[in-house]
Every structure is written in structure tokens, then in C-alpha cells.
Protein backbone atom coordinates (compact mmCIF):
# COMPACT_ATOMS: atom_id res chain seq x y z
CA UNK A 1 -5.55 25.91 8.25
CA UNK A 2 -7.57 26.97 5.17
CA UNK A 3 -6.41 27.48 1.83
CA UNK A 4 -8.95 29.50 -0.57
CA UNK A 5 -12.12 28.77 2.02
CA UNK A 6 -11.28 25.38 2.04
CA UNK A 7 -9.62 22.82 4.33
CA UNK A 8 -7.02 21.05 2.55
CA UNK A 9 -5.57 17.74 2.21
CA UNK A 10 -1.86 17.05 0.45
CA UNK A 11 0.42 14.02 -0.45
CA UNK A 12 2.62 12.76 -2.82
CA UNK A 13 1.56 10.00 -5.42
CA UNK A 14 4.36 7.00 -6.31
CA UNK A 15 6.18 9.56 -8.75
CA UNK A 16 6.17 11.89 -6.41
CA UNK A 17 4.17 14.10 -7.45
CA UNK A 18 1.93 16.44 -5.40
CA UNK A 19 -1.78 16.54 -5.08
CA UNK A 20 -3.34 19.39 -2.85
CA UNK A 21 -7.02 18.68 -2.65
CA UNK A 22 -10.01 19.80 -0.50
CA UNK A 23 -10.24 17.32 2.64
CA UNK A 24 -13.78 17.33 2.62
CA UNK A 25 -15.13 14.69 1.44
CA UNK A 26 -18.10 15.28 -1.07
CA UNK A 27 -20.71 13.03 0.05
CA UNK A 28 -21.24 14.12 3.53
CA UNK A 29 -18.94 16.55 4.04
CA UNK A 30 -16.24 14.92 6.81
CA UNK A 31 -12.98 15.39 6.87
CA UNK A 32 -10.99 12.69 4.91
CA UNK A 33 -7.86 11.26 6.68
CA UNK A 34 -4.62 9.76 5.00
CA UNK A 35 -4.74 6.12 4.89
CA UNK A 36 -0.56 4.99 4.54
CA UNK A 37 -1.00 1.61 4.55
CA UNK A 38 -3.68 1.50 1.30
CA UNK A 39 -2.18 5.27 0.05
CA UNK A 40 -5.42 6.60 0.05
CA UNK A 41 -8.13 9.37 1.34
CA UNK A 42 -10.62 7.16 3.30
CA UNK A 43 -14.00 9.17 5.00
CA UNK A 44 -14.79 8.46 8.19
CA UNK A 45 -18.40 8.81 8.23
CA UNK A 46 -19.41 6.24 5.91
CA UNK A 47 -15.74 4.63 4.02
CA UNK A 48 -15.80 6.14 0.82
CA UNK A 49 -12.20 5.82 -0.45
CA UNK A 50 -10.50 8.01 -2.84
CA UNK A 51 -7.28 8.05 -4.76
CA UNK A 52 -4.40 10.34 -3.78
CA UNK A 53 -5.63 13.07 -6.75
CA UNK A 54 -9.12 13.12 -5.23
CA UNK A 55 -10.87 10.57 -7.71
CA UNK A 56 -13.02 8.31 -6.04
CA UNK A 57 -12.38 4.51 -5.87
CA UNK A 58 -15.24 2.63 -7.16
């Protein structure tokens, strides 16, 4: 599925509220995957992590 060109990525935060991002991830360019136990985006390629609105986790 693509959603303006882009492959997206959605979840809810702990308020609930929804965040519908791009699921690419910016450094390489893989697809980021849903990590439930940590509630996070996590890259496969080379483990940057990111918080559920996109921001990257220092």
C-alpha cells in the first residue's frame, strides 16, 4: 500500500492518539517495523530507533 508516494507506517501513542508516518526509515532507506514490546519504530538495517511520531531516539 502507498499513501501519497510513500509507504506508510501507523500506531497509536499511550493517549491514543494516531501517528501515520512514512515507514522508511531516513538513514538508509529500509522499511521500519513496529517494535510492541519497546513501542517503537526500530530499522532493520542498522537499529536506529524512533519514537511512535517519527522522532528519532537518541
Amino acid at each position: 500500500m502507498k499513501l501519497e508516494g510513500d509507504i506508510p507506517a501507523a500506531c497509536r501513542d499511550g493517549t491514543g492518539q494516531l501517528h501515520v508516518l512514512s515507514a522508511v526509515c531516513p538513514h538508509l532507506g529500509c522499511a521500519v517495523a513496529w517494535n510492541d514490546a519497546e513501542k517503537n519504530w526500530d530499522c532493520p538495517c542498522h537499529g536506529s530507533r524512533f519514537c511512535a511520531d517519527g522522532s528519532l531516539i537518541a
